[in-house]
PDB file of N, CA and C in Angstrom:
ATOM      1  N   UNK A   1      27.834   3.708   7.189  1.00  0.00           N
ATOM      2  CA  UNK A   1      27.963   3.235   8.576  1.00  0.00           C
ATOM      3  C   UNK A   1      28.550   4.337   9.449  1.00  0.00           C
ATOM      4  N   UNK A   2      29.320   5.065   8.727  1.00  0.00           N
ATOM      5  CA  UNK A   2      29.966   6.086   9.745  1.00  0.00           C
ATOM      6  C   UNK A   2      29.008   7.056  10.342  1.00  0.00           C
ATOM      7  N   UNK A   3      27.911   7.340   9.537  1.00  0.00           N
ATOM      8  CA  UNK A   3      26.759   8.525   9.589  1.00  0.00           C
ATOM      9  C   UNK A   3      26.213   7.828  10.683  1.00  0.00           C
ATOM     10  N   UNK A   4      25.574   6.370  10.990  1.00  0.00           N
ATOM     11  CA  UNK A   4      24.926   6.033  11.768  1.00  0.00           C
ATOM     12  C   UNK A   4      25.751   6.173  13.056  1.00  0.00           C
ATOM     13  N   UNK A   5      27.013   5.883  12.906  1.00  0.00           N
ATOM     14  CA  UNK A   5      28.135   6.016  14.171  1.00  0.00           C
ATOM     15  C   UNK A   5      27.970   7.754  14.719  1.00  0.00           C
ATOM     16  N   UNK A   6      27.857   8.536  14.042  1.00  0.00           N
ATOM     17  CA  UNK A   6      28.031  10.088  14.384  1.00  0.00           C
ATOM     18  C   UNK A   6      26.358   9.986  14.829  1.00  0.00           C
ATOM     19  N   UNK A   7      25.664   9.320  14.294  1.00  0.00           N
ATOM     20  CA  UNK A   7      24.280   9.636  14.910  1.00  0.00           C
ATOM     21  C   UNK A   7      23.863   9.162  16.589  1.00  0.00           C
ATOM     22  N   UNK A   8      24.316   7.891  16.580  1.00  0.00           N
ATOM     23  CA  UNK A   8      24.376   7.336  17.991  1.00  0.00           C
ATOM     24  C   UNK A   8      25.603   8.014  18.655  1.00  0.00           C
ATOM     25  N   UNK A   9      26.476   8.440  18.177  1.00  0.00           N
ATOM     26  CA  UNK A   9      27.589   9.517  18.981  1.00  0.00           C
ATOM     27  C   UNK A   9      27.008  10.784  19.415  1.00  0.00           C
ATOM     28  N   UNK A  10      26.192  11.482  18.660  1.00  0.00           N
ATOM     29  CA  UNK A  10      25.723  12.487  18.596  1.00  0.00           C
ATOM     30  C   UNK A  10      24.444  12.167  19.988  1.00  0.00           C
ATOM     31  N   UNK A  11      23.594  11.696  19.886  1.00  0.00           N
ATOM     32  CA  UNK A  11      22.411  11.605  20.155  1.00  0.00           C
ATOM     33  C   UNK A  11      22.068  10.029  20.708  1.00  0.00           C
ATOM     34  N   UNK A  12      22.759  10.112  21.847  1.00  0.00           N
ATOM     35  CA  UNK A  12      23.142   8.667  22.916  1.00  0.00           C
ATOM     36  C   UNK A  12      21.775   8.595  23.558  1.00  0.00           C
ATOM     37  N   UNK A  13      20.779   9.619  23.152  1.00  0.00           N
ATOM     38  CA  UNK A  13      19.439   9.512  23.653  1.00  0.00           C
ATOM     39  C   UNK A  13      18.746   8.021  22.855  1.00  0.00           C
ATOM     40  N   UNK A  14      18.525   7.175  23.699  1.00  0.00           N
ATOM     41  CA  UNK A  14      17.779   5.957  22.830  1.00  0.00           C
ATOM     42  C   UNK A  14      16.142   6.439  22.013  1.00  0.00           C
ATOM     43  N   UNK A  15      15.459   6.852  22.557  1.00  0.00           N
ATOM     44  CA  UNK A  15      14.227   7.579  21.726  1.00  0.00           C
ATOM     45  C   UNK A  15      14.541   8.463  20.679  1.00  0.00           C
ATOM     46  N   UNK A  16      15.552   9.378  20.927  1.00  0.00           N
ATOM     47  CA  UNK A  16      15.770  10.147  19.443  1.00  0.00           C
ATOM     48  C   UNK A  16      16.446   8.907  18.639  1.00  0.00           C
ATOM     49  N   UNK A  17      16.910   8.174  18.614  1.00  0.00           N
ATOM     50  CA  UNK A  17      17.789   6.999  17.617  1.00  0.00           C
ATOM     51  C   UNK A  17      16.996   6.405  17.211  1.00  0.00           C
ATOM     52  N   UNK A  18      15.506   5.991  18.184  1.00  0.00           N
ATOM     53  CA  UNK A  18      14.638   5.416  17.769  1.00  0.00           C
ATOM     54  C   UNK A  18      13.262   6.221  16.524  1.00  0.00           C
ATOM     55  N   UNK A  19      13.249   7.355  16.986  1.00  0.00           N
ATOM     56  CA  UNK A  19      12.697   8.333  15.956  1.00  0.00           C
ATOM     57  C   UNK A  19      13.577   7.993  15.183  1.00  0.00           C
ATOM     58  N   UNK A  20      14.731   8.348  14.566  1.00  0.00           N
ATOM     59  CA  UNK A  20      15.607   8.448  13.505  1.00  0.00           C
ATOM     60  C   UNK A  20      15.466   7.347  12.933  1.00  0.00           C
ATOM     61  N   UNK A  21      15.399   6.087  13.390  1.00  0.00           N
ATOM     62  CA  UNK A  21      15.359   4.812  12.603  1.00  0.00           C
ATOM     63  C   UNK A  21      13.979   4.594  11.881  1.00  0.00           C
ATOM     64  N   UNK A  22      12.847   4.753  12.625  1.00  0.00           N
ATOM     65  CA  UNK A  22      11.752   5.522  12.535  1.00  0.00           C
ATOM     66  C   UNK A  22      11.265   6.045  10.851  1.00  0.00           C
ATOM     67  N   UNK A  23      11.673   7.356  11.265  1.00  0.00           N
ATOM     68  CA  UNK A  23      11.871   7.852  10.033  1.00  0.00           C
ATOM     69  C   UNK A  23      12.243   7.241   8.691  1.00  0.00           C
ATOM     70  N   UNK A  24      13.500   7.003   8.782  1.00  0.00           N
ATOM     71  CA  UNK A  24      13.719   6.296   7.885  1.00  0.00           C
ATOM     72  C   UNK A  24      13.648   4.897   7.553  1.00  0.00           C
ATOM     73  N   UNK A  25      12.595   4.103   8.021  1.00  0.00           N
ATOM     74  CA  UNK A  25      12.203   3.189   7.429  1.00  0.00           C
ATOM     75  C   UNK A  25      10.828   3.603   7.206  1.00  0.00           C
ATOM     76  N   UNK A  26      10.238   5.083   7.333  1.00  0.00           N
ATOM     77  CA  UNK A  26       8.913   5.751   6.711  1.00  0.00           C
ATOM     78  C   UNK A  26       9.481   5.734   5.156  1.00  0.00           C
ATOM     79  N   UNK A  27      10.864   6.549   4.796  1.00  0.00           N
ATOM     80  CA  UNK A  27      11.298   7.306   3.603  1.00  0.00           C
ATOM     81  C   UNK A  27      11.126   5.869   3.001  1.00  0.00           C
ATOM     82  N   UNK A  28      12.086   4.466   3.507  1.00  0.00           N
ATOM     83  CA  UNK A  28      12.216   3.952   2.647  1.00  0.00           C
ATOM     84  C   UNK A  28      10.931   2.938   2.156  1.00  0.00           C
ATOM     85  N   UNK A  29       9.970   3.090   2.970  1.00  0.00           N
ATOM     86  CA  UNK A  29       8.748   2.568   2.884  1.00  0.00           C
ATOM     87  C   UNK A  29       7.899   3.503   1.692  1.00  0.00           C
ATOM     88  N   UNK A  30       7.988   4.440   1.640  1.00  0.00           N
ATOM     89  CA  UNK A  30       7.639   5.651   0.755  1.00  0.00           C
ATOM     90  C   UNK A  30       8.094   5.458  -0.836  1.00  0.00           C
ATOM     91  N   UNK A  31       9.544   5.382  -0.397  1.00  0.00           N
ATOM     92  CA  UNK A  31      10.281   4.923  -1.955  1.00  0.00           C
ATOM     93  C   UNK A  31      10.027   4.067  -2.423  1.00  0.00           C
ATOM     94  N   UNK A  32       9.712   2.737  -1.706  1.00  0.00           N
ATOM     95  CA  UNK A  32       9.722   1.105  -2.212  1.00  0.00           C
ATOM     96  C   UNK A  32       7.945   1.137  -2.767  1.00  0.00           C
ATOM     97  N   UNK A  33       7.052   1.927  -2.462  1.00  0.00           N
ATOM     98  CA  UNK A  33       5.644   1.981  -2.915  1.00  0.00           C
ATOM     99  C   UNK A  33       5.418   2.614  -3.861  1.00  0.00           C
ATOM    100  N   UNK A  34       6.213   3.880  -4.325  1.00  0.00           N
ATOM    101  CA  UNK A  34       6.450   4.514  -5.181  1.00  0.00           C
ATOM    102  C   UNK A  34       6.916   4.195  -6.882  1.00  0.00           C
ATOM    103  N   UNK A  35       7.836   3.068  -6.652  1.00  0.00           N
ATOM    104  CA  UNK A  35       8.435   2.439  -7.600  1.00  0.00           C
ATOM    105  C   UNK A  35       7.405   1.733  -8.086  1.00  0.00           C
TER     106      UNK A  35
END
């Protein structure tokens, strides 16, 4: 939780947060098909 806190601290841009979330529900979509 803290990483996500430094991420929205970091990057108060709503579209980059939204890429970032993005992303990683690609990775974890990737992993969960994989298995």
């Amino acid at each position: 939780m803290l990483f996500l806190g430094n991420v929205t601290g970091n990057y108060s841009n709503p579209v980059i947060y939204n890429h970032f979330i993005l992303e990683c529900l690609i990775i974890t979509q990737r992993n969960f098909y994989e298995w």
